[in-house]
C-alpha atoms as a PDB file:
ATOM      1  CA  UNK A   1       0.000   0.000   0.000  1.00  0.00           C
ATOM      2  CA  UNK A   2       1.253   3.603  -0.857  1.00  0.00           C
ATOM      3  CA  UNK A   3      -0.138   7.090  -1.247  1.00  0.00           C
ATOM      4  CA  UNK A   4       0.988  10.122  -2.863  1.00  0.00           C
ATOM      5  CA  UNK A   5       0.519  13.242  -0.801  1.00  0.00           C
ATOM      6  CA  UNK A   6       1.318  16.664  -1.349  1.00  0.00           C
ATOM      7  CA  UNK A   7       3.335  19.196   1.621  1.00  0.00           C
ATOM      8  CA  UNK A   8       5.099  21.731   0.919  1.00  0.00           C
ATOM      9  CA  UNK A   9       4.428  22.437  -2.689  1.00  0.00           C
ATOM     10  CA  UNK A  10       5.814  18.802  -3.417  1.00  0.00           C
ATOM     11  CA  UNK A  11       4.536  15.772  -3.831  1.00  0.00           C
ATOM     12  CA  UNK A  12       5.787  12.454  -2.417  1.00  0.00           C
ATOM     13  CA  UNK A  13       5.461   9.047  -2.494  1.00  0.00           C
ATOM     14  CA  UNK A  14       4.949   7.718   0.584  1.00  0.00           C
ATOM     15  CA  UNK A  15       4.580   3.894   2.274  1.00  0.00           C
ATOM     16  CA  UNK A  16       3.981   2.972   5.997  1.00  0.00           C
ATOM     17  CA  UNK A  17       7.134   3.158   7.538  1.00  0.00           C
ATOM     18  CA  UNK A  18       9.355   5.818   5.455  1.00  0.00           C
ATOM     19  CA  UNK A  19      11.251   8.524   6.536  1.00  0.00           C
ATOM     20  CA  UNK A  20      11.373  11.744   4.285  1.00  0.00           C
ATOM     21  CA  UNK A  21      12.813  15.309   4.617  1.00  0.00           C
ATOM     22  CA  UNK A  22       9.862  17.549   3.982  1.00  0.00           C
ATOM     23  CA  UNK A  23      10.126  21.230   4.127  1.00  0.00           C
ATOM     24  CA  UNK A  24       9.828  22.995   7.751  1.00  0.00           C
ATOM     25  CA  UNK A  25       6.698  22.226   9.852  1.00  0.00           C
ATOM     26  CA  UNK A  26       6.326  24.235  12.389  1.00  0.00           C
ATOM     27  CA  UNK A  27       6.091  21.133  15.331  1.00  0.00           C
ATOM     28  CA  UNK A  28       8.197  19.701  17.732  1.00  0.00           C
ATOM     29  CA  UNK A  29       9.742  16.133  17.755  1.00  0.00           C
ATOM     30  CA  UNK A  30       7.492  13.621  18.737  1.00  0.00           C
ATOM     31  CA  UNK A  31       4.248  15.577  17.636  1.00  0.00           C
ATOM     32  CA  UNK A  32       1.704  14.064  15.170  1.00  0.00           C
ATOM     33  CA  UNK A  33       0.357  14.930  11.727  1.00  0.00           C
ATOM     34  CA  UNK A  34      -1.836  13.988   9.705  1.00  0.00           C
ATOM     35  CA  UNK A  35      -1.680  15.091   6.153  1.00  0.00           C
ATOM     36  CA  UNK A  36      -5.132  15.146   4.543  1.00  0.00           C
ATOM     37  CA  UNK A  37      -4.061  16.929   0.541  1.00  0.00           C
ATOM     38  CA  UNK A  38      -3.993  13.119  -0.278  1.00  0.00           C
ATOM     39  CA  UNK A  39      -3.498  12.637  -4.130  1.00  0.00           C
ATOM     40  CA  UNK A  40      -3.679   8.779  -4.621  1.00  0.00           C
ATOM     41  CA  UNK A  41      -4.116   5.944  -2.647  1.00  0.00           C
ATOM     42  CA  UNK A  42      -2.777   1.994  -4.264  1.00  0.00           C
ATOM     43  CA  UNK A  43      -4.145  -0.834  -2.415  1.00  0.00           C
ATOM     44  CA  UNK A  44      -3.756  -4.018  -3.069  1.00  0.00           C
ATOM     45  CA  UNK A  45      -3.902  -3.077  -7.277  1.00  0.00           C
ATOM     46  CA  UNK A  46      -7.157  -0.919  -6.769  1.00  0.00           C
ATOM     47  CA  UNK A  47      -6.096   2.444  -7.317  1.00  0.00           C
ATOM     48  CA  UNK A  48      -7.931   5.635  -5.976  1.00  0.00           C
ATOM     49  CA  UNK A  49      -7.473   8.878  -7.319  1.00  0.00           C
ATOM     50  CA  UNK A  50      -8.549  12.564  -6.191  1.00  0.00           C
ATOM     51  CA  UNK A  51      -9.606  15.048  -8.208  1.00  0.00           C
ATOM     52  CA  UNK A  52      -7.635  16.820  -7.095  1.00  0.00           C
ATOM     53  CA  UNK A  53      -7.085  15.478  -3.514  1.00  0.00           C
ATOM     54  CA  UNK A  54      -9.093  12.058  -2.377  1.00  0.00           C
ATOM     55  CA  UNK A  55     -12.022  12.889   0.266  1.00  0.00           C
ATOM     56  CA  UNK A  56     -11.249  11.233   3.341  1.00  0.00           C
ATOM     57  CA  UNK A  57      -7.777  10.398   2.685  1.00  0.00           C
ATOM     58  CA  UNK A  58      -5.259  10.750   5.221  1.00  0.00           C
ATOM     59  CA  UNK A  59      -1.583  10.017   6.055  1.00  0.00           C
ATOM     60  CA  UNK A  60      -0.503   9.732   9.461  1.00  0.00           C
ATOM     61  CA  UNK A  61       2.930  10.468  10.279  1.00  0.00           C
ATOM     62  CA  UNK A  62       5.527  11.389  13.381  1.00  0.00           C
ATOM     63  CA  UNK A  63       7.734  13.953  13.215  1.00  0.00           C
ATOM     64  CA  UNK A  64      11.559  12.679  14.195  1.00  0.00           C
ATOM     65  CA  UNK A  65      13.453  16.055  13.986  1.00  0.00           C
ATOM     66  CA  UNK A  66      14.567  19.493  12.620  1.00  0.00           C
ATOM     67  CA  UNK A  67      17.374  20.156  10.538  1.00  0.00           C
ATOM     68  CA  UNK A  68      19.211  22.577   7.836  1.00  0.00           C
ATOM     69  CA  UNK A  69      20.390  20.620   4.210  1.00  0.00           C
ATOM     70  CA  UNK A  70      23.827  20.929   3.073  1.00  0.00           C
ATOM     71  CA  UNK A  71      24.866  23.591   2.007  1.00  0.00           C
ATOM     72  CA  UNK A  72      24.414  24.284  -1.438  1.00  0.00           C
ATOM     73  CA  UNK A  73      26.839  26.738  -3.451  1.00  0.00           C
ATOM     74  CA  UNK A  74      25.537  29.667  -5.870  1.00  0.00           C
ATOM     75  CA  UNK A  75      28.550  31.073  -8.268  1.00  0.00           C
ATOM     76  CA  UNK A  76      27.375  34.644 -10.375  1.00  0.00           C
ATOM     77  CA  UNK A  77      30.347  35.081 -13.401  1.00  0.00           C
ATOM     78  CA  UNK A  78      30.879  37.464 -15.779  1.00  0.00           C
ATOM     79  CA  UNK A  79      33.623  36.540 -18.164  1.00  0.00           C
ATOM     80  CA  UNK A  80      35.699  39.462 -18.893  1.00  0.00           C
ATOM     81  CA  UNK A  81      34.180  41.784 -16.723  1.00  0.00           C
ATOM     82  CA  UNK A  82      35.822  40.973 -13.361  1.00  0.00           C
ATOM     83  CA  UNK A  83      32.887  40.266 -11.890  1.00  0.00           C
ATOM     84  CA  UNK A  84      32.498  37.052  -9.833  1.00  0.00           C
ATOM     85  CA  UNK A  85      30.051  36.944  -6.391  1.00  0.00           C
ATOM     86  CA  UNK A  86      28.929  34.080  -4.285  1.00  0.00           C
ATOM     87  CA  UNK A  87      26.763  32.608  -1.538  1.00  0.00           C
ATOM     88  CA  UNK A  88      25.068  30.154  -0.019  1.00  0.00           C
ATOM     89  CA  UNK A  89      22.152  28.343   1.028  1.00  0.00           C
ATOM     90  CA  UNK A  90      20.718  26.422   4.053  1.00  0.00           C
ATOM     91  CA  UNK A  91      17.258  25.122   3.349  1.00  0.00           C
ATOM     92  CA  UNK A  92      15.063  24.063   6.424  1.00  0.00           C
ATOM     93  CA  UNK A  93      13.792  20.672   6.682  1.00  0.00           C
ATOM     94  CA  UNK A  94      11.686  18.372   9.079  1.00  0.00           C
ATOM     95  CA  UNK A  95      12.067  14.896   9.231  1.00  0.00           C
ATOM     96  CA  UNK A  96       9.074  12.611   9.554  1.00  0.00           C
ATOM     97  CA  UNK A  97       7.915   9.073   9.550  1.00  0.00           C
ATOM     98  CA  UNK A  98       5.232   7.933   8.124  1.00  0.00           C
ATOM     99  CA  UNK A  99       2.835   5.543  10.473  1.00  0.00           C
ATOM    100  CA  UNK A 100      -0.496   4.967   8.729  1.00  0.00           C
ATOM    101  CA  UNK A 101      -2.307   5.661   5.447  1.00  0.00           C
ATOM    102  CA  UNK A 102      -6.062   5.741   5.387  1.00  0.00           C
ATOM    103  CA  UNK A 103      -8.465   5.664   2.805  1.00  0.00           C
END
């Protein structure tokens, strides 16, 4: 059994058991979500899917921590121009695991 669900302007692919890296929710480790933008829903080869989301479709899930990415370079160059500037990003994540899907 898997779902796809949506957080974050993403969408995921999600079974019971798996950890992702979704970005920041605003909840502390141990708290409980439930994610309810539910896209599609496989069971046992009957497939269910929402137009857009599925009503009465939920994910369950736990979060597990907080965190930052890597970091992740950005290089501006202008060839012959002496011109070169650069920075960097952290992106915010939490990570959750997922404990039930619903239909």
């Amino acid at each position: 059994m898997y779902a796809v669900i949506e957080t974050g302007g993403k969408q995921y692919r999600v079974e019971n058991g798996t950890y992702l890296k979704v970005e920041k929710l605003e909840l502390g480790e141990g708290d409980s979500i439930v994610f309810d933008k539910v896209l599609m829903i496989e069971e046992e080869g009957d497939v269910k899917v929402g137009l857009p989301f599925i009503n009465g479709g939920k994910v369950t899930a736990t979060v597990l921590s907080q965190g930052r990415h890597k970091k992740i370079k950005i290089v501006k160059f202008r060839r012959r121009k002496h011109h070169m500037k650069t920075a960097g990003h952290r992106q915010y994540y939490t990570e959750i695991q997922i404990t039930g899907i619903s239909a």
